[in-house]
C-alpha atoms as a PDB file:
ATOM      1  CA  UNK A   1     -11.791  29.977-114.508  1.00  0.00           C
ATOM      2  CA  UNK A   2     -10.087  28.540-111.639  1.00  0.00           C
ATOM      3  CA  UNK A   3      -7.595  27.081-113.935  1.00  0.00           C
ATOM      4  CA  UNK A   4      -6.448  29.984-115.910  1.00  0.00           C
ATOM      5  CA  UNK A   5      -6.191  32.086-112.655  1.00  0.00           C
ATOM      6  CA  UNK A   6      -3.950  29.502-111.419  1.00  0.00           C
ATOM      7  CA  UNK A   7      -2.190  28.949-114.532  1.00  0.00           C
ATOM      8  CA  UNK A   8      -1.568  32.786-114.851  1.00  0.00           C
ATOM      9  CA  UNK A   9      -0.433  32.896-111.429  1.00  0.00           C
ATOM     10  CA  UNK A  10       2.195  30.303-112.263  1.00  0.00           C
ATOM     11  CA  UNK A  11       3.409  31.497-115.370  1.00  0.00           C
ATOM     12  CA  UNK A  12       3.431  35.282-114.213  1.00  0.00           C
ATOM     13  CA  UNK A  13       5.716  34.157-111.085  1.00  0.00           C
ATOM     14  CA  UNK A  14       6.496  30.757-112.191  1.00  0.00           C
ATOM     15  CA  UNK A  15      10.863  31.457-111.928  1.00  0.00           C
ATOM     16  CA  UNK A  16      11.179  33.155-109.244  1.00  0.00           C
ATOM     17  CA  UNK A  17       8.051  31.540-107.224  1.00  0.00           C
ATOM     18  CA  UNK A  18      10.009  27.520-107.771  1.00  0.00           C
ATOM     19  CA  UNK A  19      13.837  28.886-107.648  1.00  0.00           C
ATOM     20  CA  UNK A  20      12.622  30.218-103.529  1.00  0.00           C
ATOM     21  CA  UNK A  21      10.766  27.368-102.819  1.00  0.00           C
ATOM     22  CA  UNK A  22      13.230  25.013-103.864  1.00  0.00           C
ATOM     23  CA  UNK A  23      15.740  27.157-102.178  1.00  0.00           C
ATOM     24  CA  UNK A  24      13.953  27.353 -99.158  1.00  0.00           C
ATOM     25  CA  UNK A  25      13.388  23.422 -99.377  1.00  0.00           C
ATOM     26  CA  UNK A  26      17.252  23.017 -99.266  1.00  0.00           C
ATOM     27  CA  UNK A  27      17.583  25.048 -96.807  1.00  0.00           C
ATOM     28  CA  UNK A  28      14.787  23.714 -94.023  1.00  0.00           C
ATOM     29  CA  UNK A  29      16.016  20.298 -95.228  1.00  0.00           C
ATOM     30  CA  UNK A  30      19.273  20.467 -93.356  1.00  0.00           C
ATOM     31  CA  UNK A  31      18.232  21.506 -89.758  1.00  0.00           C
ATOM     32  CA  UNK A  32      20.931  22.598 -87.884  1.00  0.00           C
ATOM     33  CA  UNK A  33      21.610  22.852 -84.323  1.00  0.00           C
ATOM     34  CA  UNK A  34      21.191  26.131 -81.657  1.00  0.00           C
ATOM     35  CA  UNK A  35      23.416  28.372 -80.606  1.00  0.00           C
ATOM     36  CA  UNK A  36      22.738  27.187 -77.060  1.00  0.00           C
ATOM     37  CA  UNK A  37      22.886  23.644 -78.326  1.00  0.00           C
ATOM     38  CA  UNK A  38      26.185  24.403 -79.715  1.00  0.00           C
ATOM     39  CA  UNK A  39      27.559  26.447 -76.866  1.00  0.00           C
ATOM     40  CA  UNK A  40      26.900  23.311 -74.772  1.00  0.00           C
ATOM     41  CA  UNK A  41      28.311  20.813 -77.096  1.00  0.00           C
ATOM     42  CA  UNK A  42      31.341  22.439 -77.217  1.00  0.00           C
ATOM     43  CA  UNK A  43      31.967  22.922 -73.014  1.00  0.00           C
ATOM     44  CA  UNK A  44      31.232  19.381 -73.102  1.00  0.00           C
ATOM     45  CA  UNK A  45      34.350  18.927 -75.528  1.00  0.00           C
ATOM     46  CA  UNK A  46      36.391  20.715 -73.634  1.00  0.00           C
ATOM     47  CA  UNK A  47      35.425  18.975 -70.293  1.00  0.00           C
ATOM     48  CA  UNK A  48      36.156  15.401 -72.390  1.00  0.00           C
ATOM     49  CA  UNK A  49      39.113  16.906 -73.791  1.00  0.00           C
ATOM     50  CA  UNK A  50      40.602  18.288 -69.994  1.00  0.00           C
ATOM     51  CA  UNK A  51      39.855  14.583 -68.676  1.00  0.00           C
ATOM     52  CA  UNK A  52      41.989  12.946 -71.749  1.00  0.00           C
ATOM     53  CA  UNK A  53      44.491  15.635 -71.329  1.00  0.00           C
ATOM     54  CA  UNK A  54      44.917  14.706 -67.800  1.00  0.00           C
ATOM     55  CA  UNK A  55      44.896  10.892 -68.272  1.00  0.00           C
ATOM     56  CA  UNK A  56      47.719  11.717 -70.508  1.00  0.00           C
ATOM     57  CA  UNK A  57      49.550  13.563 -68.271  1.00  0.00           C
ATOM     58  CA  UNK A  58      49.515  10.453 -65.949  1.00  0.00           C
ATOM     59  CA  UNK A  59      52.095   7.590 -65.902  1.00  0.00           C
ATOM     60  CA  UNK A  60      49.638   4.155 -65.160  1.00  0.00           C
ATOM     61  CA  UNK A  61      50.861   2.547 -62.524  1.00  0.00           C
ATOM     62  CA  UNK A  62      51.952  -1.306 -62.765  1.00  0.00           C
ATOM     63  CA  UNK A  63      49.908  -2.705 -60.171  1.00  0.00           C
ATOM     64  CA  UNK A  64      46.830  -1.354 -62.091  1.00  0.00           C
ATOM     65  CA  UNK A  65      45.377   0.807 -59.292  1.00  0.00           C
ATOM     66  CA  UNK A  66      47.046   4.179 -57.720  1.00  0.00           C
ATOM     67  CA  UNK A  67      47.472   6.405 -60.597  1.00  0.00           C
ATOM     68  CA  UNK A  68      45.264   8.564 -59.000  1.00  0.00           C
ATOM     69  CA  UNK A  69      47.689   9.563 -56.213  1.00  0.00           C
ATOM     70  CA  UNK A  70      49.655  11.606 -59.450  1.00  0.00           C
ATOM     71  CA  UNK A  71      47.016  13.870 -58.963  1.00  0.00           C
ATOM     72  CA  UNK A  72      47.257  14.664 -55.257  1.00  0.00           C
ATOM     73  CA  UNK A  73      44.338  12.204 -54.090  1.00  0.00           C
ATOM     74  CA  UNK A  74      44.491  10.078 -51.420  1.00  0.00           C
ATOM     75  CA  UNK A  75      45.510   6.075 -51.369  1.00  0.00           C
ATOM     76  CA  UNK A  76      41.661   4.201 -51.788  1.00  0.00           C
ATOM     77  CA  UNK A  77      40.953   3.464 -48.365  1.00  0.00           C
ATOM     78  CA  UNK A  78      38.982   0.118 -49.556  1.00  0.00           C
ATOM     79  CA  UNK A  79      42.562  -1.611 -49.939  1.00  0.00           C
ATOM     80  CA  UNK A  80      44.184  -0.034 -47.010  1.00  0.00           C
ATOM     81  CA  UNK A  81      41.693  -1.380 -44.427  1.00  0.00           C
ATOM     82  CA  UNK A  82      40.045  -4.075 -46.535  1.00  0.00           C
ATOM     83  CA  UNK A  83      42.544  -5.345 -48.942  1.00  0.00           C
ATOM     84  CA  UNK A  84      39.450  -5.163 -51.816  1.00  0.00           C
ATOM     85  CA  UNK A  85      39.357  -2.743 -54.427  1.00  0.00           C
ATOM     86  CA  UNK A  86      36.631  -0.173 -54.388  1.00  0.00           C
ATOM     87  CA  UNK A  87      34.037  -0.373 -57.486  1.00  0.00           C
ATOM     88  CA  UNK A  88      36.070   2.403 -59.116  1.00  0.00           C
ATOM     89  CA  UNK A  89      39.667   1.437 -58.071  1.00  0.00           C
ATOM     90  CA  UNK A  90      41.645   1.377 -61.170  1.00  0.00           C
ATOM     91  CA  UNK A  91      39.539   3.894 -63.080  1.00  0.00           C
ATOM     92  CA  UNK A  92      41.935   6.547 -63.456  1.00  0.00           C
ATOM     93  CA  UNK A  93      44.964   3.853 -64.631  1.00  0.00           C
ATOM     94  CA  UNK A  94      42.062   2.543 -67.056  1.00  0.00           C
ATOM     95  CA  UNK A  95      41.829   6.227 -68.470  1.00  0.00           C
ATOM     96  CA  UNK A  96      45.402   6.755 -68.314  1.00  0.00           C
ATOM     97  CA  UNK A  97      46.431   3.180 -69.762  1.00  0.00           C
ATOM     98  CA  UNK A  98      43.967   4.093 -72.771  1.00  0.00           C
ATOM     99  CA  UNK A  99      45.260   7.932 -73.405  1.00  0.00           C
ATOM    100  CA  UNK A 100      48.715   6.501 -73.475  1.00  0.00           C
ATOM    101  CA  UNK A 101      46.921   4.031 -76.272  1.00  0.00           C
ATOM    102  CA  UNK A 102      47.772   0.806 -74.400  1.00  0.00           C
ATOM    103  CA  UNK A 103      44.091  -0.948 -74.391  1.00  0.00           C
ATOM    104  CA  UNK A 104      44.575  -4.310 -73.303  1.00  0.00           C
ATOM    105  CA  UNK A 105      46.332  -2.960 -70.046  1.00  0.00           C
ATOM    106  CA  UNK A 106      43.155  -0.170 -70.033  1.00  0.00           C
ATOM    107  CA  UNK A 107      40.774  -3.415 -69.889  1.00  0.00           C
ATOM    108  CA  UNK A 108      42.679  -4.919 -67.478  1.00  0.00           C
ATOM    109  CA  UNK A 109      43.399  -2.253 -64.813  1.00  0.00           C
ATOM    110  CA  UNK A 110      39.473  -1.502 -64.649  1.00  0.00           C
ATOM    111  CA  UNK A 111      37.297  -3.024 -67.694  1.00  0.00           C
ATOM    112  CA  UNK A 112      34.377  -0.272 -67.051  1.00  0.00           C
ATOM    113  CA  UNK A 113      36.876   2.623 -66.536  1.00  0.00           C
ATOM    114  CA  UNK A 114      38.675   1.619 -70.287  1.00  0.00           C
ATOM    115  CA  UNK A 115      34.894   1.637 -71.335  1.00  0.00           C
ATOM    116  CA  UNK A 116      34.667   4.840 -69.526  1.00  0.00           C
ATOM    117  CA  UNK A 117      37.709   6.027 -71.247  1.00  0.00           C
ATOM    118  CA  UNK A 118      36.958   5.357 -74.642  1.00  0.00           C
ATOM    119  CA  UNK A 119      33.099   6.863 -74.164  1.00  0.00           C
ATOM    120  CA  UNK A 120      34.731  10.151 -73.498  1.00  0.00           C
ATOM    121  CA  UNK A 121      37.255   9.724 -76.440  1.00  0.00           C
ATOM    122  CA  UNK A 122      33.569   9.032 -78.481  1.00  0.00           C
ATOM    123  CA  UNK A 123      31.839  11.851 -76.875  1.00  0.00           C
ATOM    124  CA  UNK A 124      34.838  14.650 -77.342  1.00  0.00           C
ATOM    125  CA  UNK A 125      34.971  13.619 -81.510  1.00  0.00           C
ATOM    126  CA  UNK A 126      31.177  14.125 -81.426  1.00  0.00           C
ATOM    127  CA  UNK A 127      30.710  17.072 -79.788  1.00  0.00           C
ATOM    128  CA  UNK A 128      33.450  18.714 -81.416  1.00  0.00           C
ATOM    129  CA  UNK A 129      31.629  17.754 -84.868  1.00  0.00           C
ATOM    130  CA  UNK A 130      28.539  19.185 -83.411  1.00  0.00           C
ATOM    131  CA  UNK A 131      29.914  22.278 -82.263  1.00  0.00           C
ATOM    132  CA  UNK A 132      32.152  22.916 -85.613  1.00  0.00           C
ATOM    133  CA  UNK A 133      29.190  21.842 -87.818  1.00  0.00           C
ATOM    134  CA  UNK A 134      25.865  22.395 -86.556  1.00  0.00           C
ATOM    135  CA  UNK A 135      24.888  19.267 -86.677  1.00  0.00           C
ATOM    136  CA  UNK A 136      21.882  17.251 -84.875  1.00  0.00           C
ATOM    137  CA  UNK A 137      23.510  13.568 -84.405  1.00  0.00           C
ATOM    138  CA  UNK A 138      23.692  13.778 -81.201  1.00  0.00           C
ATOM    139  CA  UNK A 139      19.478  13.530 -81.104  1.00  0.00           C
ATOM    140  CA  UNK A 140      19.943   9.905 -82.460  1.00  0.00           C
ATOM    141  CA  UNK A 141      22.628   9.649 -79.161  1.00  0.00           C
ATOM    142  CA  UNK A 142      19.623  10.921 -76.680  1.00  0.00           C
ATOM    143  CA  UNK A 143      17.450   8.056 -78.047  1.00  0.00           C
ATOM    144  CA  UNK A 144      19.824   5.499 -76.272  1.00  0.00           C
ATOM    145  CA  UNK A 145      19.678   6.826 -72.325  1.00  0.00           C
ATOM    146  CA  UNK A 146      16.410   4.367 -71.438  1.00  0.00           C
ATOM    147  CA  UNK A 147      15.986   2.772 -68.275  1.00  0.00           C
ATOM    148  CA  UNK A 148      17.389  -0.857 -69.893  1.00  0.00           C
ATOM    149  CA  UNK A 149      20.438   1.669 -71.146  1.00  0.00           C
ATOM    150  CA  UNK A 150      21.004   2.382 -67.428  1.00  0.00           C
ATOM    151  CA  UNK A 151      20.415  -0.661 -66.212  1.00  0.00           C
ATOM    152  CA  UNK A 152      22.940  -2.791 -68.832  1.00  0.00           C
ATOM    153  CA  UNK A 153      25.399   0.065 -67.994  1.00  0.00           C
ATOM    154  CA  UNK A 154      25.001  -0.714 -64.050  1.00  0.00           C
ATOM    155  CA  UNK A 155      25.527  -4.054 -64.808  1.00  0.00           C
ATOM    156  CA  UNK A 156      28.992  -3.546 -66.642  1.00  0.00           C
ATOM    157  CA  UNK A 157      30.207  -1.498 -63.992  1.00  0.00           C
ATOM    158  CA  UNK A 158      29.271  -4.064 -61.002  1.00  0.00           C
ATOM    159  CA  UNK A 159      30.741  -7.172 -63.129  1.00  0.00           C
ATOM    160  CA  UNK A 160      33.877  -4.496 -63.589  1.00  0.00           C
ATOM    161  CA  UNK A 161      34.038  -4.109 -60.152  1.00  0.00           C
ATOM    162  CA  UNK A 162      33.663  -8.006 -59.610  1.00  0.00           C
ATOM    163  CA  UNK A 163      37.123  -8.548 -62.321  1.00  0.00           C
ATOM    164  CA  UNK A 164      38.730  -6.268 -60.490  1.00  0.00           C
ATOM    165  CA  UNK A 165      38.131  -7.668 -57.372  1.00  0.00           C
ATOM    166  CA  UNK A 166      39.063 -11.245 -58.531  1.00  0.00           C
ATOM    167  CA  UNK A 167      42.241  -9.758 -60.465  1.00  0.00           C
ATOM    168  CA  UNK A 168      43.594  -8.242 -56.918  1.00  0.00           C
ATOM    169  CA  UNK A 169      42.425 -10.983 -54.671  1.00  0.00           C
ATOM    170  CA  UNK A 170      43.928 -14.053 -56.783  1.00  0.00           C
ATOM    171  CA  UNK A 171      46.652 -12.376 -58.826  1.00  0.00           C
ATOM    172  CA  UNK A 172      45.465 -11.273 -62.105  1.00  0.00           C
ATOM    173  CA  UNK A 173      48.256  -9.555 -62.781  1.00  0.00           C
ATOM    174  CA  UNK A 174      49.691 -12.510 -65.096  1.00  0.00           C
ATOM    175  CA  UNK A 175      46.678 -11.797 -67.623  1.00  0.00           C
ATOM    176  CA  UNK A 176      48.966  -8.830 -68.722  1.00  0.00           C
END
């Protein structure tokens, strides 16, 4: 009895019953992102997108450190009373070596800064395909910040700062 209840259930609605759930299958299939998620996404890309604009804007100075000063700021204070760089001298000739789309002299102004730079480059492309699309990549990106994440990233920036260091203090300006 069971069985020809359920079979006339099926055959009475049997069309319209597998085109919605098939439908509806497609549809929950391909989860898309929030509004909100989206909104933020995209002030993200525009915040990556105003710092490449500005690196861009920038000539890199020569001496790998001081591009900053384009933009109003004052001299690092580090080499005018210590003669050392500071762990982010050279960041912003880093940034604007790499929007100008010379890497090697991005690497050597201030090796975390060009991997600084080229994160945001990353980070604009994404969000802009998450905010035009909807999509939910960037969960697969959230995975990644861990402690060891933080830690490796730490690491990069003080061994940065060490190259730097080195590169003022005994003339690395013949690696370029």
């Amino acid at each position: 009895m069971s069985g020809v209840a359920g079979g006339q259930s099926r055959s009475g609605s049997a069309g319209s019953s597998v085109g919605e759930v098939s439908v509806n299958l497609g549809e929950s299939s391909v989860e898309k992102a929030s509004v909100g998620v989206r909104v933020f996404s995209g002030v993200i890309m525009l915040c990556c997108l105003t710092v490449l604009l500005i690196a861009a804007g920038l000539d890199p100075s020569p001496n790998r450190l001081g591009t900053h000063m384009q933009l109003g700021l004052a001299p690092c204070r580090w080499i005018t009373y210590l003669d050392i760089p500071c762990p982010t001298c050279g960041m912003t000739t880093a940034f604007a070596n790499a929007a100008h789309g010379h890497l090697l002299a991005g690497f050597l102004s201030q090796p975390f800064g060009f991997l600084l730079a080229i994160g945001t480059a990353m980070m604009f492309w994404l969000c802009l395909f998450v905010t035009v699309t909807g999509s939910t990549v960037y969960r697969s990106f959230l995975t990644l910040w861990r402690p060891s994440v933080v830690w490796i990233l730490a690491g990069a920036a003080f061994l940065a700062w060490m190259f730097k260091m080195w590169s003022h203090l005994y003339g690395g300006e013949h690696l370029l």
